[in-house]
C-alpha atoms as a PDB file:
ATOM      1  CA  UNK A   1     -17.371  -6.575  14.508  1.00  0.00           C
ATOM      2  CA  UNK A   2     -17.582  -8.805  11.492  1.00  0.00           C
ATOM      3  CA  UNK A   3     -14.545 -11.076  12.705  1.00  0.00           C
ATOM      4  CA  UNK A   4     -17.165 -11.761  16.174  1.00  0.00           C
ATOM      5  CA  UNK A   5     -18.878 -14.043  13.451  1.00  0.00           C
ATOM      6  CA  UNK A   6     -17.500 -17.233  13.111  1.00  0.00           C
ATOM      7  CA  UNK A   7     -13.743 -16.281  10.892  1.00  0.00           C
ATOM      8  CA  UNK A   8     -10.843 -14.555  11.976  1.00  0.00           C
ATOM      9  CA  UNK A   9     -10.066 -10.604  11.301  1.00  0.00           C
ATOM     10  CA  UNK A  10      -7.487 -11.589   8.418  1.00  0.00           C
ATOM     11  CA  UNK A  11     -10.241 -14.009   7.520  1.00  0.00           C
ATOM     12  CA  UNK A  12     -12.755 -11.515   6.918  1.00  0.00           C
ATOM     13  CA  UNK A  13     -10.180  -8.981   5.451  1.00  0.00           C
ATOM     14  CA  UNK A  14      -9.552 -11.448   2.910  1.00  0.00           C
ATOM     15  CA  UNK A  15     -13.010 -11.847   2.120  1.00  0.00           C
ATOM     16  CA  UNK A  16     -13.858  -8.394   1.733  1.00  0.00           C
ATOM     17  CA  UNK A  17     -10.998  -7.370  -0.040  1.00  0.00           C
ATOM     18  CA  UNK A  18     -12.059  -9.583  -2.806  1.00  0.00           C
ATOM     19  CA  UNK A  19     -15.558  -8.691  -2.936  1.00  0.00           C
ATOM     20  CA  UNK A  20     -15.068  -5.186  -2.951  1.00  0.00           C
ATOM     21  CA  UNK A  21     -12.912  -5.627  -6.193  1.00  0.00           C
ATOM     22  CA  UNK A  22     -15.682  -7.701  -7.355  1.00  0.00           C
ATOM     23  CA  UNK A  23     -18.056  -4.735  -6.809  1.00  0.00           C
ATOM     24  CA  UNK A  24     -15.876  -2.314  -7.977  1.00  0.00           C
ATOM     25  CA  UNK A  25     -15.761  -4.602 -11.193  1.00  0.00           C
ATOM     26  CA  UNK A  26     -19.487  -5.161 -11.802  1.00  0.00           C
ATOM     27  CA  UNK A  27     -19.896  -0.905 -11.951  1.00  0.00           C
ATOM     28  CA  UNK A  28     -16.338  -0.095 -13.943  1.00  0.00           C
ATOM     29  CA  UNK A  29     -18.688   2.142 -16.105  1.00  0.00           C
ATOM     30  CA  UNK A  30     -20.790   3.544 -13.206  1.00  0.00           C
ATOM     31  CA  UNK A  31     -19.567   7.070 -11.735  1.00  0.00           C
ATOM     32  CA  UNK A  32     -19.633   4.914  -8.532  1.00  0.00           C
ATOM     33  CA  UNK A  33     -18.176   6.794  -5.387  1.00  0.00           C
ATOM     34  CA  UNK A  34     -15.811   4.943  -3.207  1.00  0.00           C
ATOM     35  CA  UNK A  35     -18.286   4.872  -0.275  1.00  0.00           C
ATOM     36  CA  UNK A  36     -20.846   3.478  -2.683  1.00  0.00           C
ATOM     37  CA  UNK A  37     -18.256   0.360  -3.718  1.00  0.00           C
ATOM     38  CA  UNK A  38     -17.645  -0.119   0.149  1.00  0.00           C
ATOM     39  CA  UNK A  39     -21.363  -0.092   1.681  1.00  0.00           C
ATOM     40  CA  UNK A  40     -22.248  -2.666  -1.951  1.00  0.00           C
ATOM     41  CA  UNK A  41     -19.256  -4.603  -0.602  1.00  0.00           C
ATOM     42  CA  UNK A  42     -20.034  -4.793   2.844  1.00  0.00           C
ATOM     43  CA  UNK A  43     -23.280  -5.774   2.282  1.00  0.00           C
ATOM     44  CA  UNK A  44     -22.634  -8.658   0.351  1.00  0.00           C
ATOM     45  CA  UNK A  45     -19.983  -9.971   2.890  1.00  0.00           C
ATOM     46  CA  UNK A  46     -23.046  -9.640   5.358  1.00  0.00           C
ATOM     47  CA  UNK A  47     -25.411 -11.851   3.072  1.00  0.00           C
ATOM     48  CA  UNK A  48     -22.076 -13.906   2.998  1.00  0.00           C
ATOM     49  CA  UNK A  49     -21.464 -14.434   7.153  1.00  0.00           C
ATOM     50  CA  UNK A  50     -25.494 -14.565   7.437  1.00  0.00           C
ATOM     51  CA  UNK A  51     -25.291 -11.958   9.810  1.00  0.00           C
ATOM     52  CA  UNK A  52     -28.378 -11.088  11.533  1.00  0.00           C
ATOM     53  CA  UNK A  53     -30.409  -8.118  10.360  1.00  0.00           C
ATOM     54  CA  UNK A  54     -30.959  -6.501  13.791  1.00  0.00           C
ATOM     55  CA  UNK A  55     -26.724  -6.193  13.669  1.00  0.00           C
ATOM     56  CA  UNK A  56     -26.024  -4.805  10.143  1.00  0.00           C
ATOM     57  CA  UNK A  57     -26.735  -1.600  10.315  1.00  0.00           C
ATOM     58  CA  UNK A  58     -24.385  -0.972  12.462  1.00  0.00           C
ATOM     59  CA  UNK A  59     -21.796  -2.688  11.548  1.00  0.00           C
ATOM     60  CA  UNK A  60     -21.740  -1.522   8.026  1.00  0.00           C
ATOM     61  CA  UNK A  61     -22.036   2.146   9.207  1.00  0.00           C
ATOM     62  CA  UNK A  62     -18.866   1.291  12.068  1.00  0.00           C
ATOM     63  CA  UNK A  63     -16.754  -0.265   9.332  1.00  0.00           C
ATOM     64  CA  UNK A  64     -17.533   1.814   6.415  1.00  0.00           C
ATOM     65  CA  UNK A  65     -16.204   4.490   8.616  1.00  0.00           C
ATOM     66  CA  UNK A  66     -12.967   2.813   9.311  1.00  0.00           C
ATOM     67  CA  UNK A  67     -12.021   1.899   5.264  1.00  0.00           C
ATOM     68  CA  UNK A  68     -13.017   5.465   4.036  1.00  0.00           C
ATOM     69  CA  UNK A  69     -10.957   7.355   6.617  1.00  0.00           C
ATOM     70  CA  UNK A  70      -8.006   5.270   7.207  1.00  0.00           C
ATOM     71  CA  UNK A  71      -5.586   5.549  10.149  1.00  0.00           C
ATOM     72  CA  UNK A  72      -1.931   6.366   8.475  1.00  0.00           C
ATOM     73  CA  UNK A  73       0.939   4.210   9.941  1.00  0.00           C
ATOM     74  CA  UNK A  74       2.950   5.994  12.679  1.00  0.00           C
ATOM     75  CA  UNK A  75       5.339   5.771  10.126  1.00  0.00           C
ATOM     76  CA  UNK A  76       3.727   8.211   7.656  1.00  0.00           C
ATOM     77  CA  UNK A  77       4.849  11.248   9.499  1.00  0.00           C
ATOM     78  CA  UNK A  78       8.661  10.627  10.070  1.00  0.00           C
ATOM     79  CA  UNK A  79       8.725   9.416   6.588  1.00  0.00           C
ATOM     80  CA  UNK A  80       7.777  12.608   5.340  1.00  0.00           C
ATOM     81  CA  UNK A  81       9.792  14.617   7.279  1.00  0.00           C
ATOM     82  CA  UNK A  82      13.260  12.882   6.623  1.00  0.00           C
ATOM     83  CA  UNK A  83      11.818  13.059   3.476  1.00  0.00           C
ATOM     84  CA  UNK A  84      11.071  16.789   3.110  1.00  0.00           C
ATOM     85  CA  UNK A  85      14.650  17.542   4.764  1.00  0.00           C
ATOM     86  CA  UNK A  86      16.369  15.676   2.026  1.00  0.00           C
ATOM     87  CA  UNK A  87      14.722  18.032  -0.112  1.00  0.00           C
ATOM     88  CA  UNK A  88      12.664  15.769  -1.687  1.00  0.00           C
ATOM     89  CA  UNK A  89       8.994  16.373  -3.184  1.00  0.00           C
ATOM     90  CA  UNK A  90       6.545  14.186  -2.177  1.00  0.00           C
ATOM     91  CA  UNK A  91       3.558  13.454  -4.513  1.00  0.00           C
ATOM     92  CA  UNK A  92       0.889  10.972  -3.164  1.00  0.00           C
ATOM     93  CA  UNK A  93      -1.761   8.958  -5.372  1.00  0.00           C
ATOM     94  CA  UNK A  94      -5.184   9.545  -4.416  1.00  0.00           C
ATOM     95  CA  UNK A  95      -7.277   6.029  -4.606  1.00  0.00           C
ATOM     96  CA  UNK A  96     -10.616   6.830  -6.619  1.00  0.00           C
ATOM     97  CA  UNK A  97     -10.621  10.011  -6.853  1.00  0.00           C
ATOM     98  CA  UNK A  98      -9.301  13.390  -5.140  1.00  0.00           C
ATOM     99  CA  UNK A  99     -12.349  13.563  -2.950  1.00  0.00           C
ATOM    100  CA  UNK A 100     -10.556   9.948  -1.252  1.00  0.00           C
ATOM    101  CA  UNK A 101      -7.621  11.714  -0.373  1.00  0.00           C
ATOM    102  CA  UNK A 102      -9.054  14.110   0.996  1.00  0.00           C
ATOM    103  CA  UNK A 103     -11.204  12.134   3.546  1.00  0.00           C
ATOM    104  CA  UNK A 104      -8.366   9.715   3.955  1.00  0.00           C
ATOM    105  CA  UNK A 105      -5.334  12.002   4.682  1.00  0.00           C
ATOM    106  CA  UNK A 106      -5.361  14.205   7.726  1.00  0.00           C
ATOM    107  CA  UNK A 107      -4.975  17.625   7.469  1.00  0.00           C
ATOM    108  CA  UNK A 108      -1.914  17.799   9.133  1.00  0.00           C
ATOM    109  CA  UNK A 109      -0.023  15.561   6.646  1.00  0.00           C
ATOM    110  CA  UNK A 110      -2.126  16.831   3.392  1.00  0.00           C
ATOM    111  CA  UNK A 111      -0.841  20.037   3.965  1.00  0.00           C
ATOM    112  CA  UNK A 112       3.144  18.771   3.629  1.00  0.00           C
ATOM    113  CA  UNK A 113       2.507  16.771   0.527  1.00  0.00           C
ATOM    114  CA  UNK A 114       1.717  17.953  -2.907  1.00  0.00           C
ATOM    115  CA  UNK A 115      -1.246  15.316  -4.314  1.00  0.00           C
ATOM    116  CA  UNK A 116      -0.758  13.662  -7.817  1.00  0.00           C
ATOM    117  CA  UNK A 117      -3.292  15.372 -10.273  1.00  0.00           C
ATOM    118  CA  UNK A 118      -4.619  12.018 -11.514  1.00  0.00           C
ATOM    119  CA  UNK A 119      -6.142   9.704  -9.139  1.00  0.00           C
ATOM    120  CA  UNK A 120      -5.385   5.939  -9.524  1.00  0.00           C
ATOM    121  CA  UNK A 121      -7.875   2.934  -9.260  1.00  0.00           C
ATOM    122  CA  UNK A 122      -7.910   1.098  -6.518  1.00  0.00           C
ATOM    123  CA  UNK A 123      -8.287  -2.453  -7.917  1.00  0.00           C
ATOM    124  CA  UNK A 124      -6.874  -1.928 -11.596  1.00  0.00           C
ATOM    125  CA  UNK A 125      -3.384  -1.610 -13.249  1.00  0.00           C
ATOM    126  CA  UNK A 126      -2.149   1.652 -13.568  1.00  0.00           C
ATOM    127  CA  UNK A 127      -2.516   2.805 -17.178  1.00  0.00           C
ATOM    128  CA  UNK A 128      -0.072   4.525 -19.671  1.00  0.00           C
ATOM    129  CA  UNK A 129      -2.122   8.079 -18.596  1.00  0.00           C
ATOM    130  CA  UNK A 130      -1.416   7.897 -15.537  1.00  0.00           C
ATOM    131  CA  UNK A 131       2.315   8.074 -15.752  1.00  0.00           C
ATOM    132  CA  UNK A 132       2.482  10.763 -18.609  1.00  0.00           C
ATOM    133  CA  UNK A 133       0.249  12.542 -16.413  1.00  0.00           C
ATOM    134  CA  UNK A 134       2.595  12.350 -12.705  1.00  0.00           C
ATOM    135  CA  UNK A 135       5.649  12.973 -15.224  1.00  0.00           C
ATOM    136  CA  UNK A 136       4.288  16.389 -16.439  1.00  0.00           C
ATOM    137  CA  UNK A 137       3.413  17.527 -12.841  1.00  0.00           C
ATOM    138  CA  UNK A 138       6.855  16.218 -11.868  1.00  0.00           C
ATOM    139  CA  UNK A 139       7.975  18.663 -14.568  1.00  0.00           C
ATOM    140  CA  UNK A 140       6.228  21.370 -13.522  1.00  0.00           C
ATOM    141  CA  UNK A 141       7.706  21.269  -9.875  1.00  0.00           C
ATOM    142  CA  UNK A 142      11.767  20.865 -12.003  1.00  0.00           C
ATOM    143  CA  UNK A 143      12.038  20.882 -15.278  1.00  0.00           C
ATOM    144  CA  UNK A 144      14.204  18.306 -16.984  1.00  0.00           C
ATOM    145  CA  UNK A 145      13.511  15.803 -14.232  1.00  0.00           C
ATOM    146  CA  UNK A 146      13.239  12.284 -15.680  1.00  0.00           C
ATOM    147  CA  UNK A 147      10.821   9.070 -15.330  1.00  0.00           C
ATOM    148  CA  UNK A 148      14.130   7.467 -14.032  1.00  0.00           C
ATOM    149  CA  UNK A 149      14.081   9.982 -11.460  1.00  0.00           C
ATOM    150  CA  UNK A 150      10.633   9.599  -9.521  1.00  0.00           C
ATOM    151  CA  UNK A 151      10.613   7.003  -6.815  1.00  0.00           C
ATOM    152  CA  UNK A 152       6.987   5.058  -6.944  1.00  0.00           C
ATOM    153  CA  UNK A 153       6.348   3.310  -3.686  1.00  0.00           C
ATOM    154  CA  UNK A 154       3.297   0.918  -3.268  1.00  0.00           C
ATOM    155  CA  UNK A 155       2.266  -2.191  -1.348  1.00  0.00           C
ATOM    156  CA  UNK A 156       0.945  -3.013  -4.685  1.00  0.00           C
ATOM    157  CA  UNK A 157       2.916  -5.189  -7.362  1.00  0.00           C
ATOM    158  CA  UNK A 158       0.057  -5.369 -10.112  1.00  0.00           C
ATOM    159  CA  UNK A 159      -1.365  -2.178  -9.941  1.00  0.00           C
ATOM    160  CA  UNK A 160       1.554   0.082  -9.227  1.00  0.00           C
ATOM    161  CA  UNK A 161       4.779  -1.231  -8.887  1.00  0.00           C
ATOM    162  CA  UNK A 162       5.035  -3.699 -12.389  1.00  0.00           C
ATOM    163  CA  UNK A 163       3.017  -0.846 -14.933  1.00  0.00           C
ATOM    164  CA  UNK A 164       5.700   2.023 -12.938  1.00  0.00           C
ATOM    165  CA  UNK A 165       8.866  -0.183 -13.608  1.00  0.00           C
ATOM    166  CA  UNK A 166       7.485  -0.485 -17.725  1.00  0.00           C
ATOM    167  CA  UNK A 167       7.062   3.377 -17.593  1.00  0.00           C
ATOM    168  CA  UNK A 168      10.771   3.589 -16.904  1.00  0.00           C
ATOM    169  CA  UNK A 169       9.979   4.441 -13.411  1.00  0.00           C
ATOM    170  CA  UNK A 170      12.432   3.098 -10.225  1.00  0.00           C
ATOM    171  CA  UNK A 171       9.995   1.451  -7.855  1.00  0.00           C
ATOM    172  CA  UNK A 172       9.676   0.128  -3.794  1.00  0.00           C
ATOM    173  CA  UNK A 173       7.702  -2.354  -3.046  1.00  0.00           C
ATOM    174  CA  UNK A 174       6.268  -1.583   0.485  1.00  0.00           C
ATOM    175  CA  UNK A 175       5.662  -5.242   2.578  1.00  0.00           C
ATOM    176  CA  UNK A 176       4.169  -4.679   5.711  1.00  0.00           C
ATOM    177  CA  UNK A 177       4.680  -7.495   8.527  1.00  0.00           C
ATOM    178  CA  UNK A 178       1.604  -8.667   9.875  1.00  0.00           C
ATOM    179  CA  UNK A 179      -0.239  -6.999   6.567  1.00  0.00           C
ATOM    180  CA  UNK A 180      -2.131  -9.285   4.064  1.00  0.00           C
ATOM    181  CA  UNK A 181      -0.290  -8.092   1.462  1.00  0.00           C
ATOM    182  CA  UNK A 182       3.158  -8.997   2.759  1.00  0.00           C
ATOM    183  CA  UNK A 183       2.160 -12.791   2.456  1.00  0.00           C
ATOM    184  CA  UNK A 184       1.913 -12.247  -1.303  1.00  0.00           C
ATOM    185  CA  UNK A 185       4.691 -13.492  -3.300  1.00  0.00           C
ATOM    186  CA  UNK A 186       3.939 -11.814  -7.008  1.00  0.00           C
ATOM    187  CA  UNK A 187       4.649 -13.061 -10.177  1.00  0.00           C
ATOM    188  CA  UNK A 188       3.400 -10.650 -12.933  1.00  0.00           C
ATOM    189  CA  UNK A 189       2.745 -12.611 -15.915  1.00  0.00           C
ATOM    190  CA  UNK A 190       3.899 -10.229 -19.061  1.00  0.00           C
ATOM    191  CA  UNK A 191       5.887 -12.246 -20.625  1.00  0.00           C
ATOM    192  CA  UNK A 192       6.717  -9.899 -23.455  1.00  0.00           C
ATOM    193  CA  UNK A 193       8.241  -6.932 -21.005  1.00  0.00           C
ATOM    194  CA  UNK A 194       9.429 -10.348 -19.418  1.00  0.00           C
ATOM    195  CA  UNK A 195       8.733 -10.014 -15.096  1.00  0.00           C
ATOM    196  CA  UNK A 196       9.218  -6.183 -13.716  1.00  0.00           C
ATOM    197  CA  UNK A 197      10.633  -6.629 -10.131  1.00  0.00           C
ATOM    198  CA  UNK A 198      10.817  -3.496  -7.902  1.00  0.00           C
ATOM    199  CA  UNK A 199      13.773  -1.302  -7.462  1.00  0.00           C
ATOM    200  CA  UNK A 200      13.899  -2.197  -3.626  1.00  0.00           C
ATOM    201  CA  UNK A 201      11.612  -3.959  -1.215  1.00  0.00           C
ATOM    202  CA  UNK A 202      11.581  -2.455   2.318  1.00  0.00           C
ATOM    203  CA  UNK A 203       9.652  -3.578   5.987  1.00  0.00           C
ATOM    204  CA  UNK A 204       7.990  -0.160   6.427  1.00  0.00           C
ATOM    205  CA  UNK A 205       8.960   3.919   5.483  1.00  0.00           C
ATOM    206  CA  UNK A 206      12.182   4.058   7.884  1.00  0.00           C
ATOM    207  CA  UNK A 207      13.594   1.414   6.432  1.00  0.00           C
ATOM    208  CA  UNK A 208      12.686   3.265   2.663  1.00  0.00           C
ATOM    209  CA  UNK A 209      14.357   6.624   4.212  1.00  0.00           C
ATOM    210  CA  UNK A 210      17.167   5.367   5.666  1.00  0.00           C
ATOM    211  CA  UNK A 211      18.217   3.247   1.856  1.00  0.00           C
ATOM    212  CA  UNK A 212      17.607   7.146   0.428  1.00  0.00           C
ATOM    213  CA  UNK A 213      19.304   8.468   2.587  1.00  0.00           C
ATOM    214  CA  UNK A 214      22.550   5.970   1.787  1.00  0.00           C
ATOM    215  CA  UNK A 215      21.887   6.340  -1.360  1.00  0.00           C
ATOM    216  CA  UNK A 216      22.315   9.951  -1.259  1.00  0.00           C
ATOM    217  CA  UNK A 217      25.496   9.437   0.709  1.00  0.00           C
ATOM    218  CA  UNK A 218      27.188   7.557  -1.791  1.00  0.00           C
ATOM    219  CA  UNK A 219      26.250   8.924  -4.545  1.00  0.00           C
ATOM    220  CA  UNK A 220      28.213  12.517  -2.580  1.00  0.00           C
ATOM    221  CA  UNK A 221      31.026  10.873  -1.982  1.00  0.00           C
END
C-alpha cells in the first residue's frame, strides 16, 4: 500500500485528500469523471512518495478501487431502518454525479433510499441550487413540507453543513472517532451570516437515530 512507504495511513490520507481537491480544482471546468480526479490524484501522490515505477500500477489500480466503491459503515444499514420505521424519507447526496452513487452504494441499500436529484461536489460549498433543488423533490414526496423540516447530515462543515444551516435547513454534523475529519475543529468564516453551527453533532448514525427518535418522543407527549 501507499502507507508501506515511509508515512503513516492517516499520513497519506491527509496527503491525498488534499491533492485530490487540488486536482479536482485545476479541471473545475473540465467534464472530469470522478475516477479521472482520483487516478490524476493518485498519481501525483506517487511522484510525491517517489514510489518506484515497477509498484504503481498496481497500487493506483488497488486504491482507485477502494475510493470509488466505498465500504458503508456498519452503521449505514440500522440507520436506515430505524429510520424508515419512523416513517421517515431518506434522500442521499450523490458526490459528483449520479453515476458515483451508483458505484458507491450497494444495491441492497440504494434500493431503500430515494437519491437527491442534484448531485453535490465533493470539494466545494454547496450552492443556493442545490437546496432549491432537494426542497422541490422534498415537495414532491409531501407537499407543504418546509426547509426547516429536512434534516441534512454530513461529516462536512464547509461544504454541507454551514451553506444547509443559511438555507434555513436543521443540520448534524457527523464526527467519526478515529476519522480525519473528527480532528477538525471548524470555524466558518462568514462573518456577515455571522458562524452557522450545526443543529446537533453526533459519534456515528445510532447515536443520530436514537436523538430522533427522543425527539419524536417529546415532541408526542
Amino acid at each position: 500500500s501507499f502507507a508501506h512507504h515511509g508515512q503513516t495511513v492517516e499520513g497519506i490520507l491527509s496527503r491525498y485528500i488534499e491533492i485530490e481537491a487540488l486536482v479536482a480544482r485545476k479541471n473545475i471546468n473540465a467534464a472530469s469523471s470522478l475516477a479521472t480526479i482520483v487516478h490524476g490524484a493518485l498519481k501525483t501522490l506517487a511522484d510525491k512518495l517517489a514510489i518506484p515505477p515497477q509498484e504503481r500500477s498496481q497500487l493506483i489500480a488497488d486504491a482507485t478501487a477502494v475510493i470509488l466503491k466505498p465500504t458503508p459503515y456498519r452503521d449505514a444499514e440500522r440507520a436506515i431502518a430505524a429510520l424508515t420505521e419512523q416513517g421517515r424519507s431518506i434522500l442521499v447526496i450523490p458526490p459528483h454525479s449520479e453515476v458515483t452513487m451508483q458505484h458507491s452504494l450497494p444495491s441492497d441499500l440504494r434500493s431503500r433510499v430515494r437519491t437527491v436529484n442534484e448531485p453535490l461536489s465533493a470539494y466545494f460549498a454547496a450552492p443556493d441550487s442545490f437546496f432549491t433543488a432537494l426542497l422541490a423533490q422534498c415537495r414532491a414526496i409531501r407537499s407543504d413540507i418546509q426547509p426547516a423540516d429536512i434534516l441534512l447530515v454530513s461529516t462536512n462543515v464547509s461544504r454541507v453543513t454551514a451553506p444547509a444551516s443559511l438555507a434555513g435547513h436543521p443540520t448534524a454534523l457527523l464526527k467519526r472517532t478515529g476519522t480525519i475529519a473528527s480532528q477538525v475543529q471548524f470555524l466558518v468564516a462568514r462573518v456577515a451570516y455571522g458562524n452557522p453551527v450545526p443543529s446537533v453533532v453526533v459519534g456515528d448514525l445510532d447515536e443520530l437515530c436514537d436523538r430522533l427518535h427522543a425527539q419524536r418522543d417529546s415532541e408526542v407527549a
